[in-house]
C-alpha atoms as a PDB file:
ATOM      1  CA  UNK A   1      22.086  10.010  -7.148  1.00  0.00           C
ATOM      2  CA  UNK A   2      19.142  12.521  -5.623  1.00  0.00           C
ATOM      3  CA  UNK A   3      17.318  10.584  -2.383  1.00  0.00           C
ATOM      4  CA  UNK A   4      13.959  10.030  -2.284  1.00  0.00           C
ATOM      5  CA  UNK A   5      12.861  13.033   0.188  1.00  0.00           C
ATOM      6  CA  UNK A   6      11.348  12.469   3.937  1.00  0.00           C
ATOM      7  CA  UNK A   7       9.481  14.802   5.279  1.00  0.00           C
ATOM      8  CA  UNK A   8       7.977  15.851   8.784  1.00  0.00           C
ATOM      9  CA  UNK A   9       4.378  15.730   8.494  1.00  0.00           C
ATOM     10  CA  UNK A  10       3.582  17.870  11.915  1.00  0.00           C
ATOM     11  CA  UNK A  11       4.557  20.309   9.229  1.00  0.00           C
ATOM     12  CA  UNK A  12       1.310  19.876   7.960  1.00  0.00           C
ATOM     13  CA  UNK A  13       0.050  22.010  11.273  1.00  0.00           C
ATOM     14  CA  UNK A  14       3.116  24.682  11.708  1.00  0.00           C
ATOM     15  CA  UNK A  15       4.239  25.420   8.072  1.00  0.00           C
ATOM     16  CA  UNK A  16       1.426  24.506   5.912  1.00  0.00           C
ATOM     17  CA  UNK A  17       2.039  26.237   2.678  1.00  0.00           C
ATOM     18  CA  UNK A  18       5.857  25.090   2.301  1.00  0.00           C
ATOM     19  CA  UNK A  19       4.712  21.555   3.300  1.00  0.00           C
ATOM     20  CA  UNK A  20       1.947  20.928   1.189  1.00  0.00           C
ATOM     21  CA  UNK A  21       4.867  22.027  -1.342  1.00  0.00           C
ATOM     22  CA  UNK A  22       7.405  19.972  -0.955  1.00  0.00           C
ATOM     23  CA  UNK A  23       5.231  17.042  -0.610  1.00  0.00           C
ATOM     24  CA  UNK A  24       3.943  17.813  -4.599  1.00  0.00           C
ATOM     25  CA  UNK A  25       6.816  18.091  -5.427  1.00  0.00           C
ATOM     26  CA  UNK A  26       8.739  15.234  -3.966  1.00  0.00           C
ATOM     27  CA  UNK A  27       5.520  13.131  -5.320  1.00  0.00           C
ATOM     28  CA  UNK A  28       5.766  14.755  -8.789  1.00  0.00           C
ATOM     29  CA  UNK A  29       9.352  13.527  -9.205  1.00  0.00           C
ATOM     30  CA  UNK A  30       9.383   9.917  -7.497  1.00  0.00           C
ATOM     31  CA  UNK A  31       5.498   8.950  -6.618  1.00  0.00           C
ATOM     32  CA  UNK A  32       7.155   8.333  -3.126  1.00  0.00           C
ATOM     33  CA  UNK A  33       8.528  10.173   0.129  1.00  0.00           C
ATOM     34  CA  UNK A  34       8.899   9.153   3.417  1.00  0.00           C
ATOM     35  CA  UNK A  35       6.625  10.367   6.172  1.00  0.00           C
ATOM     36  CA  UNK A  36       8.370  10.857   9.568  1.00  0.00           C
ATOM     37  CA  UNK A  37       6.538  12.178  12.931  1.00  0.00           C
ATOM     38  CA  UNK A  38       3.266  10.564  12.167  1.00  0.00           C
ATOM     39  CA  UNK A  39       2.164  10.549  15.550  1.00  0.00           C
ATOM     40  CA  UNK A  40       1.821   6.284  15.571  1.00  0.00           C
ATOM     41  CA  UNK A  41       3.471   5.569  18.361  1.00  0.00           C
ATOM     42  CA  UNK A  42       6.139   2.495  17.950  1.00  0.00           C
ATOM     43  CA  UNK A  43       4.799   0.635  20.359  1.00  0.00           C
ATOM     44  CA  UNK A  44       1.626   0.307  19.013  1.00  0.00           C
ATOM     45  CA  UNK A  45       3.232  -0.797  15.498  1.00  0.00           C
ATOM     46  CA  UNK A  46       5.809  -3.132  17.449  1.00  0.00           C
ATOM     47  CA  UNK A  47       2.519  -5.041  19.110  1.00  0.00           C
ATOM     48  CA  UNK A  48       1.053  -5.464  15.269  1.00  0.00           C
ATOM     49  CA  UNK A  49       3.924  -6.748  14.054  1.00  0.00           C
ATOM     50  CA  UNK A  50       3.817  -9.595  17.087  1.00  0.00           C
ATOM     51  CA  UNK A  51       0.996 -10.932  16.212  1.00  0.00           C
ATOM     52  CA  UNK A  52       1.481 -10.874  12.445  1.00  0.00           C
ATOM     53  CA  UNK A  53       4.693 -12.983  13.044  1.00  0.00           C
ATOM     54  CA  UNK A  54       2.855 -15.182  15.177  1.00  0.00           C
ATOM     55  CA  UNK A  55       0.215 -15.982  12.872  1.00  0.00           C
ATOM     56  CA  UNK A  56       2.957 -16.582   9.920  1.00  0.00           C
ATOM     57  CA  UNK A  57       4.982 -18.886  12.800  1.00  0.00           C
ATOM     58  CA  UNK A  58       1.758 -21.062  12.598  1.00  0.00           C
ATOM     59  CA  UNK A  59       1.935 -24.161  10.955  1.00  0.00           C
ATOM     60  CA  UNK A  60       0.757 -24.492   7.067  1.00  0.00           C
ATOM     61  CA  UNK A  61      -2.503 -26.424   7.507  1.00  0.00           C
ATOM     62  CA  UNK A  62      -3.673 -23.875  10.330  1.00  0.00           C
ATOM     63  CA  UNK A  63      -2.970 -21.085   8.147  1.00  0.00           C
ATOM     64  CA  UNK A  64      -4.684 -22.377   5.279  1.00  0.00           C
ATOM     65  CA  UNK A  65      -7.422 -22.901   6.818  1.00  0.00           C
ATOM     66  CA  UNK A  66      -7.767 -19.302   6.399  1.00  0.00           C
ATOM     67  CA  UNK A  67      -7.877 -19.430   2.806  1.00  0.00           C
ATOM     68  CA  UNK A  68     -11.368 -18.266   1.014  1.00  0.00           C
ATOM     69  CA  UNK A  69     -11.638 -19.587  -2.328  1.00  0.00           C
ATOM     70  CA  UNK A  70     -12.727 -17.054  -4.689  1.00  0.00           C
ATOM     71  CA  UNK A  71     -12.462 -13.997  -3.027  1.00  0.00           C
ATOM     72  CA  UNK A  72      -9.619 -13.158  -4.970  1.00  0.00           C
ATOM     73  CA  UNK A  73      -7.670 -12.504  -1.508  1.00  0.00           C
ATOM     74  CA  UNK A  74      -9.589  -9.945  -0.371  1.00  0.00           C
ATOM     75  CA  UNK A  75      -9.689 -11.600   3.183  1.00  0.00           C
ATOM     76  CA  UNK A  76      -7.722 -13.860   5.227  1.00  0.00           C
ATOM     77  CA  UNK A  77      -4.976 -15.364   4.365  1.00  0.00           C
ATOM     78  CA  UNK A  78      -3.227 -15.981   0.819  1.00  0.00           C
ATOM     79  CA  UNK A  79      -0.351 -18.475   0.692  1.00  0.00           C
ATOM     80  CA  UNK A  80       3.179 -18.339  -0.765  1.00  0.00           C
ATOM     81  CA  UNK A  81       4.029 -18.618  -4.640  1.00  0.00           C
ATOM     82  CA  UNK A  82       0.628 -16.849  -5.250  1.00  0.00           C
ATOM     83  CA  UNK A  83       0.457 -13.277  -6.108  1.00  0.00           C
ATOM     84  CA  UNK A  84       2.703 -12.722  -9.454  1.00  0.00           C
ATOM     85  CA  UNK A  85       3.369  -9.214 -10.483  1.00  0.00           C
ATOM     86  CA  UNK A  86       1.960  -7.940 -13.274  1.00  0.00           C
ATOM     87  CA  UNK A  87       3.811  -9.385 -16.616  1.00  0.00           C
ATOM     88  CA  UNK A  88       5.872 -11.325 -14.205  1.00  0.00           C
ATOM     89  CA  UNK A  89       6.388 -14.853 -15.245  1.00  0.00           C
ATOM     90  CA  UNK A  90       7.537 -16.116 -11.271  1.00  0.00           C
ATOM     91  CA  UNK A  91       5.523 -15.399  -8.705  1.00  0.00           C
ATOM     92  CA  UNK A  92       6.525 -13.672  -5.527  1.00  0.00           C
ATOM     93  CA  UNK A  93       8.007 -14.682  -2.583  1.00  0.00           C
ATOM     94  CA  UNK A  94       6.161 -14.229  -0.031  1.00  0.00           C
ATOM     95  CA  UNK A  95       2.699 -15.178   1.796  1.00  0.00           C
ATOM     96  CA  UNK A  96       0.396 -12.676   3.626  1.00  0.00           C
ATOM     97  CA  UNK A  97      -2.811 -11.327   4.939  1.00  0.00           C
ATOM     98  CA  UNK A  98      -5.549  -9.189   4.598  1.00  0.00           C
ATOM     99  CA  UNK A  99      -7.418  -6.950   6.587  1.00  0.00           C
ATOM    100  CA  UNK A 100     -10.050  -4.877   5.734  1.00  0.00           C
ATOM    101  CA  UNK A 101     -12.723  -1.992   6.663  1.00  0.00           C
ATOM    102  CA  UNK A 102     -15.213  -3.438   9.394  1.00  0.00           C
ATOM    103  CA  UNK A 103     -18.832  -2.148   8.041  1.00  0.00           C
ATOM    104  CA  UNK A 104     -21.748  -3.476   8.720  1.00  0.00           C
ATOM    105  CA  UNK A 105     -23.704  -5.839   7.339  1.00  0.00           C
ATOM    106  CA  UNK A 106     -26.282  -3.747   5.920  1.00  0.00           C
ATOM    107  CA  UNK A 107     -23.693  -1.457   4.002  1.00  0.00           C
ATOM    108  CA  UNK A 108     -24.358  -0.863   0.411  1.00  0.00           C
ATOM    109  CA  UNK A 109     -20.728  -1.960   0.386  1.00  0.00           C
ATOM    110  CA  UNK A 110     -21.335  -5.459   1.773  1.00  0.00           C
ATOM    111  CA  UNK A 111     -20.718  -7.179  -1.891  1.00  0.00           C
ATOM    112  CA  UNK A 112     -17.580  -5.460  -2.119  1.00  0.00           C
ATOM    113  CA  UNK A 113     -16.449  -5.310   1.512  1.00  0.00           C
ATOM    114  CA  UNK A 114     -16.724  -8.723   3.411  1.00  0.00           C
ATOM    115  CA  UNK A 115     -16.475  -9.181   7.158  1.00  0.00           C
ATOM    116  CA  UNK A 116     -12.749  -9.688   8.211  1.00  0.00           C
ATOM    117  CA  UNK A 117     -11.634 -13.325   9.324  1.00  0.00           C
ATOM    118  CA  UNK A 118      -9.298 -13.376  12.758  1.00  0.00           C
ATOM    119  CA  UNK A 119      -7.099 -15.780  13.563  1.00  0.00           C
ATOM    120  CA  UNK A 120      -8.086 -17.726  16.783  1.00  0.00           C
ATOM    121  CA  UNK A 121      -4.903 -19.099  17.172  1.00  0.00           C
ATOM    122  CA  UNK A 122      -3.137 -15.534  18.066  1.00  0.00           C
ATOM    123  CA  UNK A 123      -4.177 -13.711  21.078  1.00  0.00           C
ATOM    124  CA  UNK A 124      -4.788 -10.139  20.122  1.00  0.00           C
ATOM    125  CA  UNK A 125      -4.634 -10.325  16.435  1.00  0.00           C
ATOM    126  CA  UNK A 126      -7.839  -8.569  15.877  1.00  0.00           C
ATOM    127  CA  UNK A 127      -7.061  -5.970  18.797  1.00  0.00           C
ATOM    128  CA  UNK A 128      -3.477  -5.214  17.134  1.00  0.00           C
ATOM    129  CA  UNK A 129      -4.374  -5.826  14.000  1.00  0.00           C
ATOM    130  CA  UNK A 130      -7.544  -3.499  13.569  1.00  0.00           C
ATOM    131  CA  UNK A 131      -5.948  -0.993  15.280  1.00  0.00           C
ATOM    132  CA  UNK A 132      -2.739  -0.397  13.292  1.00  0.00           C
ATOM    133  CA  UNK A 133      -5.322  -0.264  10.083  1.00  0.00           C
ATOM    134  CA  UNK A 134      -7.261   2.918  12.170  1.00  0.00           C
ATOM    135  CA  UNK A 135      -4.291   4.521  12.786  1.00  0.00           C
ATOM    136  CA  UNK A 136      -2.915   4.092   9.045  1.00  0.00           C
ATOM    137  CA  UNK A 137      -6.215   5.095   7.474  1.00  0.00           C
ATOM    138  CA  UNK A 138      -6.188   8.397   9.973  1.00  0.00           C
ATOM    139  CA  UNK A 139      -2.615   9.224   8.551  1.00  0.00           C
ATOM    140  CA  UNK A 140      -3.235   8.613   5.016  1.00  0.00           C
ATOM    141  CA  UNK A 141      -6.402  10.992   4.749  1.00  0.00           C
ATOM    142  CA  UNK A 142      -3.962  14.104   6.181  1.00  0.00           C
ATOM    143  CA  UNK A 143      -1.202  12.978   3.169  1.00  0.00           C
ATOM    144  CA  UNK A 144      -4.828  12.998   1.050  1.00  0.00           C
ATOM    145  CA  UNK A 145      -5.465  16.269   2.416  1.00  0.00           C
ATOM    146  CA  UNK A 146      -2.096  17.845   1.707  1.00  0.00           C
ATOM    147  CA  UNK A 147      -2.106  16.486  -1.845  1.00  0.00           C
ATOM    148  CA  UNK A 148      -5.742  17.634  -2.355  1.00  0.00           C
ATOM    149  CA  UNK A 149      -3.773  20.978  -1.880  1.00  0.00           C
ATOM    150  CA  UNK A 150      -1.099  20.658  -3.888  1.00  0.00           C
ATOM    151  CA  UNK A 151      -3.575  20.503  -6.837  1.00  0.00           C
ATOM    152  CA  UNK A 152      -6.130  23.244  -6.148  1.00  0.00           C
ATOM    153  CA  UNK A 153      -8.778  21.343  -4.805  1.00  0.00           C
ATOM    154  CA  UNK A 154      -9.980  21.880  -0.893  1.00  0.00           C
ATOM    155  CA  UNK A 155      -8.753  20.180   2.137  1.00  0.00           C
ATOM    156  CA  UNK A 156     -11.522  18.336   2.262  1.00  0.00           C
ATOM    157  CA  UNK A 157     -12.055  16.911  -1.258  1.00  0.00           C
ATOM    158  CA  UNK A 158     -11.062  13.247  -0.504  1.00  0.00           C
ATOM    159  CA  UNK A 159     -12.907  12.659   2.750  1.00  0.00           C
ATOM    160  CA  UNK A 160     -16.195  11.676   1.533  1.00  0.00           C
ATOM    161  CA  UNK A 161     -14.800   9.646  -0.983  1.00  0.00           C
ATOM    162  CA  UNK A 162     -12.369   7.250   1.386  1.00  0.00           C
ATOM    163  CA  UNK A 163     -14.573   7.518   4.415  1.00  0.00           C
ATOM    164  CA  UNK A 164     -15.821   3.747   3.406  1.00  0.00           C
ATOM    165  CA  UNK A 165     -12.728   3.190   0.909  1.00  0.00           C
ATOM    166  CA  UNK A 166     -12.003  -0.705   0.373  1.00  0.00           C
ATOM    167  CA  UNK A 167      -8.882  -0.123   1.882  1.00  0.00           C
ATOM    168  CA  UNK A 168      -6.630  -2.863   2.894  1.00  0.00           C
ATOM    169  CA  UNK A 169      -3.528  -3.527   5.771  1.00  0.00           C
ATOM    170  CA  UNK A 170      -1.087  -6.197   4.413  1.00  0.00           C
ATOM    171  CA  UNK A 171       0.942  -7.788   7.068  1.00  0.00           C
ATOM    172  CA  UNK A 172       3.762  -9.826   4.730  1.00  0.00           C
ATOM    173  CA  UNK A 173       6.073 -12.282   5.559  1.00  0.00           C
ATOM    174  CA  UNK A 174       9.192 -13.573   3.186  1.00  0.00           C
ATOM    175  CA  UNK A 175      10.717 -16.678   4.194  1.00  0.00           C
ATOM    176  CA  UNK A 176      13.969 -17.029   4.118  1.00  0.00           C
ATOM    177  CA  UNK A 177      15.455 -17.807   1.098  1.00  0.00           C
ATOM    178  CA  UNK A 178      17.162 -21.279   1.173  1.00  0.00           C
ATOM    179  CA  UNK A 179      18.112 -21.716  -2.347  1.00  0.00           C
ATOM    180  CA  UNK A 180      20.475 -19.678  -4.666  1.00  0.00           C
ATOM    181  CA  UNK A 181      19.712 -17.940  -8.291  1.00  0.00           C
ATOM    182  CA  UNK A 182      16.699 -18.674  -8.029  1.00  0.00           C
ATOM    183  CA  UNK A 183      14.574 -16.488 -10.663  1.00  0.00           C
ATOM    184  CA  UNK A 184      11.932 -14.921  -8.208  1.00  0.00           C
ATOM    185  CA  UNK A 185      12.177 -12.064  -6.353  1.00  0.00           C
ATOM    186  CA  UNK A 186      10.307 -11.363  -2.634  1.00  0.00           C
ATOM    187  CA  UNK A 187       8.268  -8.818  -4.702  1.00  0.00           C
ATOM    188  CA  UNK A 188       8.475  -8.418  -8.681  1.00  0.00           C
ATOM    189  CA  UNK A 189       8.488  -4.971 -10.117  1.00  0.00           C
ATOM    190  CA  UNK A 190       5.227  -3.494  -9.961  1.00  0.00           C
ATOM    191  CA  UNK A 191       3.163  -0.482  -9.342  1.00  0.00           C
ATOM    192  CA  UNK A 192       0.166  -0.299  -6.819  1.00  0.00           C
ATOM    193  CA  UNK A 193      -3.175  -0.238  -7.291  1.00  0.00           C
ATOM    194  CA  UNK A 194      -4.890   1.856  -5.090  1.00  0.00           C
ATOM    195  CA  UNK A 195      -5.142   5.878  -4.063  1.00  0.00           C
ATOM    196  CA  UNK A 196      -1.702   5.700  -1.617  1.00  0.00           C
ATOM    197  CA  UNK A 197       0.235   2.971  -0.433  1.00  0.00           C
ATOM    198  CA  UNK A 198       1.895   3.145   3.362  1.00  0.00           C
ATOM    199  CA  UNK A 199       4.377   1.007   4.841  1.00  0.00           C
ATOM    200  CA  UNK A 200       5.148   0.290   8.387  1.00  0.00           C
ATOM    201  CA  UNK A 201       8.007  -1.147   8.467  1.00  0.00           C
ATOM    202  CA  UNK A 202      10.613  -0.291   5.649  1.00  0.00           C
ATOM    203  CA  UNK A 203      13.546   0.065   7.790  1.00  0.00           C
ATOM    204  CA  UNK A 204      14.432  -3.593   6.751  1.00  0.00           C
ATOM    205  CA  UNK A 205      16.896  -3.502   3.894  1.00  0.00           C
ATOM    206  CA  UNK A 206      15.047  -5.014  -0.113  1.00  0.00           C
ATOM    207  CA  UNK A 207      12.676  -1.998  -1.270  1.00  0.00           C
ATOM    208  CA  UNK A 208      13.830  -0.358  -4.691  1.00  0.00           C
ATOM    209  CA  UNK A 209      11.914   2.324  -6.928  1.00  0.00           C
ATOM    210  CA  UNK A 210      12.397   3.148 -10.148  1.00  0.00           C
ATOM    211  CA  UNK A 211      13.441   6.711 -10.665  1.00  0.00           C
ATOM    212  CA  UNK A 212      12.565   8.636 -13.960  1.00  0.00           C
ATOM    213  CA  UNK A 213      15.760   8.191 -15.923  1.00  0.00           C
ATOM    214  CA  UNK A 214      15.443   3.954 -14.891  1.00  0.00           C
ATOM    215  CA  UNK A 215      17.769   3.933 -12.097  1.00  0.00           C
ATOM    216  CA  UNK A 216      16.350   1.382  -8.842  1.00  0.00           C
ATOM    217  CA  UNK A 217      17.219   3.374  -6.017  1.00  0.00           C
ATOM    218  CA  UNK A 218      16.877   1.634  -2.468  1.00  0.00           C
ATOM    219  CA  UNK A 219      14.552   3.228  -0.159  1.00  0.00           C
ATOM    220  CA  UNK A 220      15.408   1.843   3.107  1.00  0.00           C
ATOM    221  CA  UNK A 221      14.120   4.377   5.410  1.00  0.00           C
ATOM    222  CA  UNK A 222      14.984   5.260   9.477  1.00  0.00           C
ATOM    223  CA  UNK A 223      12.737   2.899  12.351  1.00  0.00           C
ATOM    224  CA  UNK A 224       9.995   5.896  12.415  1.00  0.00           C
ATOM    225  CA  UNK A 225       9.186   6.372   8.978  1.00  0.00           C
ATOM    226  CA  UNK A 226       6.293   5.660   6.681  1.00  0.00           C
ATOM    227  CA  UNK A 227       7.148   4.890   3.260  1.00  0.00           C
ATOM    228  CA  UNK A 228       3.970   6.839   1.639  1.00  0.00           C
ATOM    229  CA  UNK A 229       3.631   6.432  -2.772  1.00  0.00           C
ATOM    230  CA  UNK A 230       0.971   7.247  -5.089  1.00  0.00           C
ATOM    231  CA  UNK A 231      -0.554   3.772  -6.413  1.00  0.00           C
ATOM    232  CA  UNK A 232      -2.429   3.864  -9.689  1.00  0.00           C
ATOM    233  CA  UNK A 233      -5.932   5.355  -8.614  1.00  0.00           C
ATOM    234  CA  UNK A 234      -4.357   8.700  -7.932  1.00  0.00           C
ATOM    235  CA  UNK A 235      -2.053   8.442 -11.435  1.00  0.00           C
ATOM    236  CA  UNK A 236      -5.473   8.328 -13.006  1.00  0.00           C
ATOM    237  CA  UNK A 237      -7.331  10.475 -11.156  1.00  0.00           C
ATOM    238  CA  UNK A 238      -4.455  13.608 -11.218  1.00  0.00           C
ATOM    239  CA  UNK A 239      -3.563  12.506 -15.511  1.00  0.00           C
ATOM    240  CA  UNK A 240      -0.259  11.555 -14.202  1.00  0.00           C
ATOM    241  CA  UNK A 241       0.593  14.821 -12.227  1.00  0.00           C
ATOM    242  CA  UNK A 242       1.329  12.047  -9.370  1.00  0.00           C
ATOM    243  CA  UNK A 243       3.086   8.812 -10.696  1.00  0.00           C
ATOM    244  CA  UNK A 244       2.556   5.401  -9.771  1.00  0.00           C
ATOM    245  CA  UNK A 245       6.398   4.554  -9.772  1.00  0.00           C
ATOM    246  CA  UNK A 246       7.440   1.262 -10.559  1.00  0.00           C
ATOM    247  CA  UNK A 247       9.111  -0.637  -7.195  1.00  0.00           C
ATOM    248  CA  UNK A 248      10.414  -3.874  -5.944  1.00  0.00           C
ATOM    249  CA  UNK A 249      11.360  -6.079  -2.787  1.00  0.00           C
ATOM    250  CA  UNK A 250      14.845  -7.310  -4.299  1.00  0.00           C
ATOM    251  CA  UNK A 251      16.350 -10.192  -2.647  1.00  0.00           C
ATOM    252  CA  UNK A 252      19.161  -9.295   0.004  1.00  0.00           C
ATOM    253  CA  UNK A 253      22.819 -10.981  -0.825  1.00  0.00           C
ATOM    254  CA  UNK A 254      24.474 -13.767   1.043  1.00  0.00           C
ATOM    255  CA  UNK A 255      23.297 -14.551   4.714  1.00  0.00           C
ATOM    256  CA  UNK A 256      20.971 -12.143   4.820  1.00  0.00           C
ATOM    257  CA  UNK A 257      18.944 -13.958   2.575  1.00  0.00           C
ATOM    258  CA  UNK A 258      18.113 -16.972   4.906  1.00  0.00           C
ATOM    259  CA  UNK A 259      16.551 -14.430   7.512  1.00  0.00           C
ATOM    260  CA  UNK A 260      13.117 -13.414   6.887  1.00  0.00           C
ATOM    261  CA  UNK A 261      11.403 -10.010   6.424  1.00  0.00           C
ATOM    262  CA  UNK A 262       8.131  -9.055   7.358  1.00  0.00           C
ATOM    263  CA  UNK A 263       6.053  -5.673   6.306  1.00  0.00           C
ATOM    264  CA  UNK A 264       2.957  -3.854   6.561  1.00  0.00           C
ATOM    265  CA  UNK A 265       1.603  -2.029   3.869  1.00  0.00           C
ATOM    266  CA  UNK A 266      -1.560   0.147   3.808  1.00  0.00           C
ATOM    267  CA  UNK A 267      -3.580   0.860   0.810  1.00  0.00           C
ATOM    268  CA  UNK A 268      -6.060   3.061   0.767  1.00  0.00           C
ATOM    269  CA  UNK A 269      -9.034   2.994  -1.852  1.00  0.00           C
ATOM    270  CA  UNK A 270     -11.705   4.901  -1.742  1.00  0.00           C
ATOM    271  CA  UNK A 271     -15.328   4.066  -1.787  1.00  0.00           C
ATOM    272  CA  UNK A 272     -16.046   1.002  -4.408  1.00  0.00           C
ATOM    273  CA  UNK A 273     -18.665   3.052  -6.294  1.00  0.00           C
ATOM    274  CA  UNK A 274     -16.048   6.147  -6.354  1.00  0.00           C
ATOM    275  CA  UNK A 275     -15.595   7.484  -9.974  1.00  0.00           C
ATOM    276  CA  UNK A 276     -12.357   7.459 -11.436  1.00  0.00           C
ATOM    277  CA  UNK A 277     -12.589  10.563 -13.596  1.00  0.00           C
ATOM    278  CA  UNK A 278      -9.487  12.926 -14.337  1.00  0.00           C
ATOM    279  CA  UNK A 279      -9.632  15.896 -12.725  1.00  0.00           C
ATOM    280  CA  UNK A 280     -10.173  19.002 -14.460  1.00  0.00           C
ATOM    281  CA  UNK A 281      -7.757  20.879 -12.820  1.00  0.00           C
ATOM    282  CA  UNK A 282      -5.212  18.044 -13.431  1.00  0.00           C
ATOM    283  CA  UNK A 283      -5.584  18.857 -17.659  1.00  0.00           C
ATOM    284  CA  UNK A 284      -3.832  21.589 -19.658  1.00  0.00           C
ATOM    285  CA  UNK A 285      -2.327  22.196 -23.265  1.00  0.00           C
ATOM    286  CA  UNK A 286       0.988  20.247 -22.362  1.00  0.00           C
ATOM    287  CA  UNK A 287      -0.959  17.625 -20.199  1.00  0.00           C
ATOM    288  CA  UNK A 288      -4.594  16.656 -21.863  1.00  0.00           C
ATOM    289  CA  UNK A 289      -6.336  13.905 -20.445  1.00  0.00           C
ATOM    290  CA  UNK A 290      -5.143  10.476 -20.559  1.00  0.00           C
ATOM    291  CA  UNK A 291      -8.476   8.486 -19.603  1.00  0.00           C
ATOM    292  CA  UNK A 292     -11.824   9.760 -21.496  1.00  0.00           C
ATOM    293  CA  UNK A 293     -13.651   7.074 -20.330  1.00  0.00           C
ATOM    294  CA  UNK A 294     -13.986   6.606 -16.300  1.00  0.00           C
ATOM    295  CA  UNK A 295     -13.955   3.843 -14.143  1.00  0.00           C
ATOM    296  CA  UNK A 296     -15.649   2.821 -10.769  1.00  0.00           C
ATOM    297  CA  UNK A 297     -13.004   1.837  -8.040  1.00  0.00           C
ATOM    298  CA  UNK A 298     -14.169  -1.459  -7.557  1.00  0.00           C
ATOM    299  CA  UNK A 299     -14.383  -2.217 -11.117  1.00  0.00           C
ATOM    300  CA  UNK A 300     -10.675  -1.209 -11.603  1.00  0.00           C
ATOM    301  CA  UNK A 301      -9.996  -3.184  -8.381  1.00  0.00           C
ATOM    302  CA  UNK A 302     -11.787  -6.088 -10.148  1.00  0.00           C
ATOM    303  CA  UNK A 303      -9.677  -5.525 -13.997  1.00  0.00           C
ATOM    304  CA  UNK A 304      -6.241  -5.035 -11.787  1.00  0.00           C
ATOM    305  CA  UNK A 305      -6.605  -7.980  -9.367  1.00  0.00           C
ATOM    306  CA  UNK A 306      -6.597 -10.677 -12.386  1.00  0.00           C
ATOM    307  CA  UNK A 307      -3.522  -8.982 -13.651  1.00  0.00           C
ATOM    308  CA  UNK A 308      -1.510 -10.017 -10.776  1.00  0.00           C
ATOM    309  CA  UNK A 309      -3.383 -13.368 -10.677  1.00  0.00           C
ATOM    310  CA  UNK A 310      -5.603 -13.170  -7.108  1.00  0.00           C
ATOM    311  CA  UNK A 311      -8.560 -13.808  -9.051  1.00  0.00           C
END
């Protein structure tokens, strides 16, 4: 079975041709590659992911007190046997929370965007927190660079169009698992929604994707890489020249199942009043467009989120 490809992105700087290359390609075939030398250094990641697990360590009524009714998730904290993927009938495992862009309040993108909430309970949540998400969105605009590239368009294409992007960091935590066959998974097959998804923190053993002839190949990658995929923005946007592939968080056998994983993942949207409109270099005789009609980000955010059942 062929391996899901990492690559080094300092590449990006020595070897740029060849790089922004294989990256297409390894995105044209699975919609996923692993990103090594990002330049994050480990212990900044390691100090997120204390705080994260401290705030999940917290006990239920403290944590739900972090709960916004409404808001479909977009803040704070959302609690366990929520979120059900798409078509799913069982709802995922897992409980988790969300940080977003810090704007101010006088941003056209206030309606959109609300403040962040931080837990008061954990010493340098916000600190940790807010700067993993920096970090994250820095990395994920040179992958949105490379891939801007790949498909004729300049360097700079996406940089005006994510520099407010409703992106979101996802600290997750999956309890153990204390009962057996049960029919829910930590994370039901599903595709993301946004421009690119990255994960901090795939090294622990569970995440699958779907290769093109229906295989689920793991994709458990080394300590110091980034799990980077194409969510369903950028399927739209490129008429499928990048695909959102289909993944999963299986649950692990035996013991390991009473242990509990945590991850991060990163998704980065781009501006809520971004149009979604195939691009014309992205159309030809054996590829015409898929999507006549655009969308606005935010509305597609909006149609997407009551699919999985966050609003």
């Amino acid at each position: 079975m062929s391996q899901i490809p990492t690559l080094d992105i300092t590449r990006f700087d020595t070897d740029r041709d060849a790089f922004v290359a294989e990256l297409g390609a390894a995105y044209r075939e699975w919609g996923f590659a692993g990103i090594r030398n990002h330049g994050i250094p480990q212990a900044e990641i390691d100090a997120a992911y204390d705080v994260f697990k401290a705030f999940f360590a917290l006990p239920e009524e403290v944590k739900r007190q972090y709960l916004v009714p409404g808001s479909g998730g977009a803040r704070g904290y959302t609690a366990f046997g929520v979120e059900t993927a798409k078509d799913s009938k069982h709802f995922d495992l897992k409980e988790f929370w969300h940080i977003g862009r810090e704007i101010a309040d006088d941003s056209p993108y206030r309606d959109a965007m609300p403040p962040n909430l931080w837990p008061g309970e954990v010493a340098g949540f916000h600190e940790h927190g807010y700067n993993l998400y920096r970090k994250l969105d820095q990395l994920g605009a040179r992958v949105l660079s490379a891939l801007a590239l790949h498909i004729g368009l300049p360097e700079n294409y996406f940089v005006d169009k994510t520099d407010s992007g409703n992106s979101i960091l996802r600290p997750i935590h999956y309890p153990p698992i204390t009962a057996d066959d049960i029919p829910n998974v930590r994370a039901g097959a599903h595709e993301d929604i946004n421009l690119i998804t990255l994960l901090v923190g795939a090294s622990a053993a569970g995440l699958e994707v779907k290769s093109k002839q229906g295989e689920w190949v793991p994709f458990t990658s080394s300590a110091d890489t980034i799990v980077v995929n194409i969510g369903d923005m950028l399927q739209r946007l490129t008429n499928h020249v990048y695909p959102s592939t289909t993944h999963r968080v299986v649950n692990p056998p035996g013991d390991l199942a009473r242990q509990p994983r945590y991850s991060v993942p990163f998704f980065l949207h781009p501006n809520p009043d971004f149009l979604i409109d195939v691009l014309p270099s992205t159309i030809t005789a054996d590829n015409p467009s898929r999507y006549p009609q655009p969308i606005t980000a935010q509305g597609y955010l909006e149609e997407r989120l009551r699919e999985i059942k966050l609003k």
